[in-house]
C-alpha atoms as a PDB file:
ATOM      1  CA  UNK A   1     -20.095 -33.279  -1.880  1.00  0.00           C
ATOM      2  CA  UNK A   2     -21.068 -29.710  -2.103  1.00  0.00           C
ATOM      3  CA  UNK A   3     -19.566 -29.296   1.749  1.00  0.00           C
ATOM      4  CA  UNK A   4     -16.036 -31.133   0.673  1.00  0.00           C
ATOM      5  CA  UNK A   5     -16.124 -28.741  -2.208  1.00  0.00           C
ATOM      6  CA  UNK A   6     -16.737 -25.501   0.065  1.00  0.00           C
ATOM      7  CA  UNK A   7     -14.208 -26.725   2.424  1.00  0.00           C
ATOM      8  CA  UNK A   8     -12.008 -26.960  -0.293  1.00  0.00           C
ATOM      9  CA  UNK A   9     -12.869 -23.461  -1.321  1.00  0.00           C
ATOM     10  CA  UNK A  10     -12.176 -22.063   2.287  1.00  0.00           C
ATOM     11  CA  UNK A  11      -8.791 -24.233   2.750  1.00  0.00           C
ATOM     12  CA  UNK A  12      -7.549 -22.526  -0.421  1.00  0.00           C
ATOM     13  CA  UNK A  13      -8.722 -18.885   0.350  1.00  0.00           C
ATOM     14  CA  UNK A  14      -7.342 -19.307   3.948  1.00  0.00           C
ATOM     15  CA  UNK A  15      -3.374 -20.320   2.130  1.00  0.00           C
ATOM     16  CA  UNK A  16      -4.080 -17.468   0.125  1.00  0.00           C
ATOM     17  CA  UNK A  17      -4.262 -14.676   3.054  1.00  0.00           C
ATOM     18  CA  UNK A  18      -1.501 -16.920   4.446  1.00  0.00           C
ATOM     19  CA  UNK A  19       0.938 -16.503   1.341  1.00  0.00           C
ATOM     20  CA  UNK A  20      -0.270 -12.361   1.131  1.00  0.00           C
ATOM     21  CA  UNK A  21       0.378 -11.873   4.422  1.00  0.00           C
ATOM     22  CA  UNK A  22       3.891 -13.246   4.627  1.00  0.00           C
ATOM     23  CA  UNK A  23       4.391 -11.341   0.989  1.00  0.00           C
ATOM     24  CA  UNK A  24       3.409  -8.459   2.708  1.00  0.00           C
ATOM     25  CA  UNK A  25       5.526  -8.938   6.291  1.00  0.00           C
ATOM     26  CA  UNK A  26       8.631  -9.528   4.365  1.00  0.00           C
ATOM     27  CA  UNK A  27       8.409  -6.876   1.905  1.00  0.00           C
ATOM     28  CA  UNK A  28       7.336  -4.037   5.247  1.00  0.00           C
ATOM     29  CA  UNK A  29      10.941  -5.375   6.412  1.00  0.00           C
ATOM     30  CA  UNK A  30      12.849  -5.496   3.142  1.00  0.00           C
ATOM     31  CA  UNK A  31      11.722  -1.981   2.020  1.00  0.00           C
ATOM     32  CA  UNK A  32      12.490  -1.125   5.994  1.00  0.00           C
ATOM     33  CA  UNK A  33       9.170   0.317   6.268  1.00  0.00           C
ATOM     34  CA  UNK A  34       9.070  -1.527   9.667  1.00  0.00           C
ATOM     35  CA  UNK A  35      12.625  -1.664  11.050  1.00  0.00           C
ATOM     36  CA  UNK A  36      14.015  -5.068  10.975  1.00  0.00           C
ATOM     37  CA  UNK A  37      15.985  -4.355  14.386  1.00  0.00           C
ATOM     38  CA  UNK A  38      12.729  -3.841  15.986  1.00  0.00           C
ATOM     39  CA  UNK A  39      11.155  -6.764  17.933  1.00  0.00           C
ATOM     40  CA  UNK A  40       7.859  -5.986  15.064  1.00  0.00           C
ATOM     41  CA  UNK A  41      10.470  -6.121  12.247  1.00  0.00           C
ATOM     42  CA  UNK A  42      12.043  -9.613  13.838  1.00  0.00           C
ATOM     43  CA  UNK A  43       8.763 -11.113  14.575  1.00  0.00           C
ATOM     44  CA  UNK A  44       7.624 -10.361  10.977  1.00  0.00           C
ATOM     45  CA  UNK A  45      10.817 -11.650  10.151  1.00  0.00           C
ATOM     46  CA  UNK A  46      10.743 -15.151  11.775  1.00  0.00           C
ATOM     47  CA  UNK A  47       7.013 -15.455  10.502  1.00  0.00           C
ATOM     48  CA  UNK A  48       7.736 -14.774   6.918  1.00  0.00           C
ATOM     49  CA  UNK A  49      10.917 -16.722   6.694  1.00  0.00           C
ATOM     50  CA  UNK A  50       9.921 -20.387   7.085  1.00  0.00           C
ATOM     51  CA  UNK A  51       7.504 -19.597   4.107  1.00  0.00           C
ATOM     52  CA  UNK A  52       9.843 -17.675   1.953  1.00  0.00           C
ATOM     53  CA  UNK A  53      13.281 -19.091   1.950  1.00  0.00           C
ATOM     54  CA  UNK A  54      12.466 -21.911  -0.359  1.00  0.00           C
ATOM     55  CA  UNK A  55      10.737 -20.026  -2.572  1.00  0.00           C
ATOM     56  CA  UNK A  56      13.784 -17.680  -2.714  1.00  0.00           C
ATOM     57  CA  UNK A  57      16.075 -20.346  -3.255  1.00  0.00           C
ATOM     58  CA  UNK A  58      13.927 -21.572  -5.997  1.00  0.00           C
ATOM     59  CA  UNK A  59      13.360 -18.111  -8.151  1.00  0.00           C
ATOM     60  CA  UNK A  60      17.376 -17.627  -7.036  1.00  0.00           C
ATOM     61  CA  UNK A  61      18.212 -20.959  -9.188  1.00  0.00           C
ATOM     62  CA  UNK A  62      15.904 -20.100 -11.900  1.00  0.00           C
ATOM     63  CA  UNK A  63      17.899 -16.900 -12.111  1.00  0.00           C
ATOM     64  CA  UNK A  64      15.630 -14.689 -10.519  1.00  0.00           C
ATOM     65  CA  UNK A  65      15.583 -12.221  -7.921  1.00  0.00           C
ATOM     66  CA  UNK A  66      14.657 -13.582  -4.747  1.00  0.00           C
ATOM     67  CA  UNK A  67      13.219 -10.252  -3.222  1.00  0.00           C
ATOM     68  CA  UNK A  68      10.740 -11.336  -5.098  1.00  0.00           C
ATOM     69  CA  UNK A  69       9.918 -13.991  -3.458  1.00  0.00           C
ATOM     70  CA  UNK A  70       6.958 -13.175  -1.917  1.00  0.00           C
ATOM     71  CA  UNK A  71       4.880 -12.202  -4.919  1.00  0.00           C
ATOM     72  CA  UNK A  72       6.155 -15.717  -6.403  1.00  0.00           C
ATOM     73  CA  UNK A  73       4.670 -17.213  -3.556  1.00  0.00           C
ATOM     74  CA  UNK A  74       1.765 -15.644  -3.918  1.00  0.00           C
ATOM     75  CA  UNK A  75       1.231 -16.062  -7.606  1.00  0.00           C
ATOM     76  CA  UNK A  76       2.410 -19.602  -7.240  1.00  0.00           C
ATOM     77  CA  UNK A  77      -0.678 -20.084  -4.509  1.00  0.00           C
ATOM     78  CA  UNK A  78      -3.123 -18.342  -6.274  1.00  0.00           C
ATOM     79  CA  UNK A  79      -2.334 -20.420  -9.785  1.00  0.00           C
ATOM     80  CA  UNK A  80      -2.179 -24.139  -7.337  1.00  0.00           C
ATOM     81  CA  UNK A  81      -5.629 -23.103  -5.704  1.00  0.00           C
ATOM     82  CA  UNK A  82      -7.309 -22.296  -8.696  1.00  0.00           C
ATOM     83  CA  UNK A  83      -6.367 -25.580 -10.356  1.00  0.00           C
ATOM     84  CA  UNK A  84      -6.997 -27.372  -7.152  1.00  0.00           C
ATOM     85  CA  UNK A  85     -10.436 -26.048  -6.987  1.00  0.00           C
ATOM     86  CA  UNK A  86     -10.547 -26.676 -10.595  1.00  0.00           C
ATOM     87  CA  UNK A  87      -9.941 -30.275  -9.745  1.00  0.00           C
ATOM     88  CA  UNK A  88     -12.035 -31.220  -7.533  1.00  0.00           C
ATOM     89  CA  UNK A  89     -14.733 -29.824  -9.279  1.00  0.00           C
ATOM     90  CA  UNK A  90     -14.430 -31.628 -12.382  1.00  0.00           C
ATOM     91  CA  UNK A  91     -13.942 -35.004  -9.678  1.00  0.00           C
ATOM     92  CA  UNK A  92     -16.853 -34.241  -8.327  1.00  0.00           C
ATOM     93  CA  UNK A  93     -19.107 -33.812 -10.967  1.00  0.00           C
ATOM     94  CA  UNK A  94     -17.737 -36.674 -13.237  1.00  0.00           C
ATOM     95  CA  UNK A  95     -18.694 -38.956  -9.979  1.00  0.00           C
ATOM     96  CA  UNK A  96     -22.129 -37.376  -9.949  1.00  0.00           C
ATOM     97  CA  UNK A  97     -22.260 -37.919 -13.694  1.00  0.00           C
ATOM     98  CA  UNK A  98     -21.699 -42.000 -13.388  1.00  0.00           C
ATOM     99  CA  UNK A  99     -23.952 -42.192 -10.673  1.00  0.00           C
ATOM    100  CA  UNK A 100     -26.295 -40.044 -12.892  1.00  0.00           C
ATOM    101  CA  UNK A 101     -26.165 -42.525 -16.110  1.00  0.00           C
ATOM    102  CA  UNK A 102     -25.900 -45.617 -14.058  1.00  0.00           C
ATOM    103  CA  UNK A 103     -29.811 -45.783 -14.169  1.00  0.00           C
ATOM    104  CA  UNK A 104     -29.648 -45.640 -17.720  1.00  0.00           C
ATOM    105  CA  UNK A 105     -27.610 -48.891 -18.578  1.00  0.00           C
ATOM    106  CA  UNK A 106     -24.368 -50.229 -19.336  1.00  0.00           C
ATOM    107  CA  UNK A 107     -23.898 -48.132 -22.775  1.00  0.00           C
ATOM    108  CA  UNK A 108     -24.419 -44.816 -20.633  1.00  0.00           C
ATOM    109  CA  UNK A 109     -22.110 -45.606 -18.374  1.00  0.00           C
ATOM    110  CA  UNK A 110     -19.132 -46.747 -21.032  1.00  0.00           C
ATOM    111  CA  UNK A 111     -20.102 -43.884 -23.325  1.00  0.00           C
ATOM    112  CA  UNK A 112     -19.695 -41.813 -19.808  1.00  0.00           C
ATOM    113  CA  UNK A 113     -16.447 -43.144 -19.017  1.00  0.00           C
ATOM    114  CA  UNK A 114     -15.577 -42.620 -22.702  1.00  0.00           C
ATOM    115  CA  UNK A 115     -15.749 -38.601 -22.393  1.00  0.00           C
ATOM    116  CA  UNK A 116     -14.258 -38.089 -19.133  1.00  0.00           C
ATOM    117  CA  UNK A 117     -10.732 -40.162 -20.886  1.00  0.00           C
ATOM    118  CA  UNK A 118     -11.324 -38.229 -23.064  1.00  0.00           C
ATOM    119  CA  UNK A 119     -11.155 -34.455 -21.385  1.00  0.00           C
ATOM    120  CA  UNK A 120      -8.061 -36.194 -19.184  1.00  0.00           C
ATOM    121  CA  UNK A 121      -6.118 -36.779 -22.381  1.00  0.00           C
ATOM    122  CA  UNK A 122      -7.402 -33.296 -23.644  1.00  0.00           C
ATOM    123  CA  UNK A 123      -6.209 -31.608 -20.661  1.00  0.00           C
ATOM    124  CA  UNK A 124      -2.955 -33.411 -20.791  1.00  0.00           C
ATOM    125  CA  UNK A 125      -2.414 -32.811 -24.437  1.00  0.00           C
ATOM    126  CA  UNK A 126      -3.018 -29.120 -23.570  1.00  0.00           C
ATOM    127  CA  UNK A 127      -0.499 -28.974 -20.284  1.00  0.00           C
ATOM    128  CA  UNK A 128       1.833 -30.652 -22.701  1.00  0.00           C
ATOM    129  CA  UNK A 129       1.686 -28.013 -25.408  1.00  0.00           C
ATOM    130  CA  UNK A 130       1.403 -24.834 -23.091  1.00  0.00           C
ATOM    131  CA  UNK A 131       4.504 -26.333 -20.378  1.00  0.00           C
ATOM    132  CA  UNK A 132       6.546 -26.739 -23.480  1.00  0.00           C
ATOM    133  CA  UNK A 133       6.411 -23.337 -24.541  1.00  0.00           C
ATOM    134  CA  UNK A 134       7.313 -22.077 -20.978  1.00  0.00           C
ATOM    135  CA  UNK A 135      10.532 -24.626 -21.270  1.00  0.00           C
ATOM    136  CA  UNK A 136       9.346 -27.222 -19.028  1.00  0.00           C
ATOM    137  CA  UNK A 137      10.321 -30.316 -20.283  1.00  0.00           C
ATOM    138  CA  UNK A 138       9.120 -33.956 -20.440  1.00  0.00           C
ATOM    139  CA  UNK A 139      11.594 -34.991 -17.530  1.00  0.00           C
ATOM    140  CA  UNK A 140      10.194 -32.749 -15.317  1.00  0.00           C
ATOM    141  CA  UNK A 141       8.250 -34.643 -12.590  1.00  0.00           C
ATOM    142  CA  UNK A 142       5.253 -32.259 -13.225  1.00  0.00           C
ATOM    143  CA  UNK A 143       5.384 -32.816 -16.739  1.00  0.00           C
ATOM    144  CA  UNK A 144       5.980 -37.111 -16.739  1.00  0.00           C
ATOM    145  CA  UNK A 145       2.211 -37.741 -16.448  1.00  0.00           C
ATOM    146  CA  UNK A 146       0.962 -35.783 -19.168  1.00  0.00           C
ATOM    147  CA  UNK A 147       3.736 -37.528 -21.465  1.00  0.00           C
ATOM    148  CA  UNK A 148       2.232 -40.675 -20.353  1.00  0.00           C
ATOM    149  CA  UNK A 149      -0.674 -40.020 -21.329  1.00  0.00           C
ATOM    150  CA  UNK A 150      -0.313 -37.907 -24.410  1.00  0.00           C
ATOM    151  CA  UNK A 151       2.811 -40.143 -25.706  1.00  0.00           C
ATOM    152  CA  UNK A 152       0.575 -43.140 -27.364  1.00  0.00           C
ATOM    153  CA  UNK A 153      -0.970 -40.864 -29.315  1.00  0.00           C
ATOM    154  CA  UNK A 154       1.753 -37.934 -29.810  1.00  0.00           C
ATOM    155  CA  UNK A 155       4.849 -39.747 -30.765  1.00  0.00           C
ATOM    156  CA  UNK A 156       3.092 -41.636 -33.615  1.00  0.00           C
ATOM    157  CA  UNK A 157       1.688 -38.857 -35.128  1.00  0.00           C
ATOM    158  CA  UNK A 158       5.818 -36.943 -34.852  1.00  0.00           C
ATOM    159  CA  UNK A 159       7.570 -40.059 -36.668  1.00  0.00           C
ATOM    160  CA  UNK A 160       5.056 -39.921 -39.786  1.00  0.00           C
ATOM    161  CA  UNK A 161       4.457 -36.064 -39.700  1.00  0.00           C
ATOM    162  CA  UNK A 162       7.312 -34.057 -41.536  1.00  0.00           C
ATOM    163  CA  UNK A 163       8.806 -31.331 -39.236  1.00  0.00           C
ATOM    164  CA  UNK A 164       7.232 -27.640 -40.227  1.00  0.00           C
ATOM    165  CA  UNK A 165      10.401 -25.811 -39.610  1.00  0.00           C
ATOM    166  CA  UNK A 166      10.493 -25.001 -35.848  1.00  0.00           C
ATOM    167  CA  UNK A 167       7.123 -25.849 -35.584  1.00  0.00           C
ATOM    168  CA  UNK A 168       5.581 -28.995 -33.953  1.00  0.00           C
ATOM    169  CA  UNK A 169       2.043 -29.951 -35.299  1.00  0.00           C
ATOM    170  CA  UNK A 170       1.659 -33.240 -33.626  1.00  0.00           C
ATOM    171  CA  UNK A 171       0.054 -31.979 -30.499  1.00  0.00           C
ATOM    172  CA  UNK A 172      -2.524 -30.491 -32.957  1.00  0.00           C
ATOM    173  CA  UNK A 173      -3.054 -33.644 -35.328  1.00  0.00           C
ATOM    174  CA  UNK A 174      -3.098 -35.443 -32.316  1.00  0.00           C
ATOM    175  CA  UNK A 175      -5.884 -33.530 -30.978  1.00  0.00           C
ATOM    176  CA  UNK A 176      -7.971 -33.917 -33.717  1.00  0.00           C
ATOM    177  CA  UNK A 177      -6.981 -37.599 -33.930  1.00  0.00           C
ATOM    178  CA  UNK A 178      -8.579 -37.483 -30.262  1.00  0.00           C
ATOM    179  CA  UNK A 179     -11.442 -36.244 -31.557  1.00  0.00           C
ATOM    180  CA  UNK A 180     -11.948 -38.444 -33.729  1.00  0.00           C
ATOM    181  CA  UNK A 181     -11.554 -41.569 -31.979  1.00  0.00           C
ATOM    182  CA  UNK A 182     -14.211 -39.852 -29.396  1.00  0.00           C
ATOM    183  CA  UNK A 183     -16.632 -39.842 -31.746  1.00  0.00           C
ATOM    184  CA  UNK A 184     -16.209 -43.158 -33.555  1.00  0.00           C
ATOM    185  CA  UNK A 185     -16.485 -44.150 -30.055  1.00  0.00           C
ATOM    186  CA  UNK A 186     -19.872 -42.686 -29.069  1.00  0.00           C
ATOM    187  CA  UNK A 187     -20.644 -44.024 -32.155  1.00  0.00           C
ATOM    188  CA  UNK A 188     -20.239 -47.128 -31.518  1.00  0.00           C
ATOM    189  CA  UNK A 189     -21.573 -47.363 -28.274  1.00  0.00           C
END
């Protein structure tokens, strides 16, 4: 697993220099730094282009400016590949961790299983919370499976909890509600 990992580590760092060097060719022929009536300044041109439009038509919409562009792309690739990464890390050693317990019984392995639900509905809880502030909603098709998996617990916790002015403390009982049911759990078990 260590070479999937590395060769995720490579894939990422290779769309990185990928996305900076298209950021780079289209701002040299925005800024006219290389001429974009040369054949450099068209060839940079018809390189960049493929990757760029639809991230210009997507910072245009969101009411940016899509000279931009390029340094959203970048940003945007650098943010993906670090959760990516961040992924498959966290696959890979929760796999290693089962196989690691497996030895040890039935109760190691449920107890296991117990705290990796728990750190996905943790990390959903979280994405929730932080998303919302940034104005991305629940009916955004990034945003529907950390609902799903927050709203058992979340929307509970909102119809007995009086609203705090603008403030929204659910997410917060809920974690701690989380917390709790982790460690009744493991007790248990």
């Amino acid at each position: 697993m260590p070479d999937l990992l590395t060769a995720v580590r490579y894939g990422v760092f290779g769309i990185f220099v990928v996305a900076v060097a298209a950021a780079t060719a289209s701002w040299l022929v925005r800024t006219q730094r290389v001429s974009p009536f040369t054949a450099l300044g068209r060839g940079l041109k018809k390189v960049s282009d493929p990757l760029l439009k639809p991230v210009e038509a997507r910072v245009y919409r969101a009411g940016g400016n899509p000279v931009r562009a390029g340094w959203w792309l970048v940003i945007g690739v650098a943010v993906a590949g670090v959760l990516v990464i961040s992924l498959m890390t966290w696959l890979v050693e929760a796999g290693s961790d089962l196989r690691g317990v497996s030895g040890g019984g039935p109760r190691q392995v449920v107890a296991r299983l117990v705290e990796i639900a728990y750190n996905v509905v943790f990390i959903a809880l979280l994405a929730r919370v932080i998303l919302s502030w940034m104005g991305i909603g629940r009916y955004t098709k990034w945003m529907r499976p950390a609902y799903w998996l927050t709203d058992w617990l979340v929307e509970p916790i909102r119809r007995v909890l009086p609203p705090f002015g603008p403030l929204d403390w659910s997410p917060l009982v809920a974690v701690l509600a989380l917390m709790l049911l982790r460690w009744v759990l493991l007790l248990v078990l």
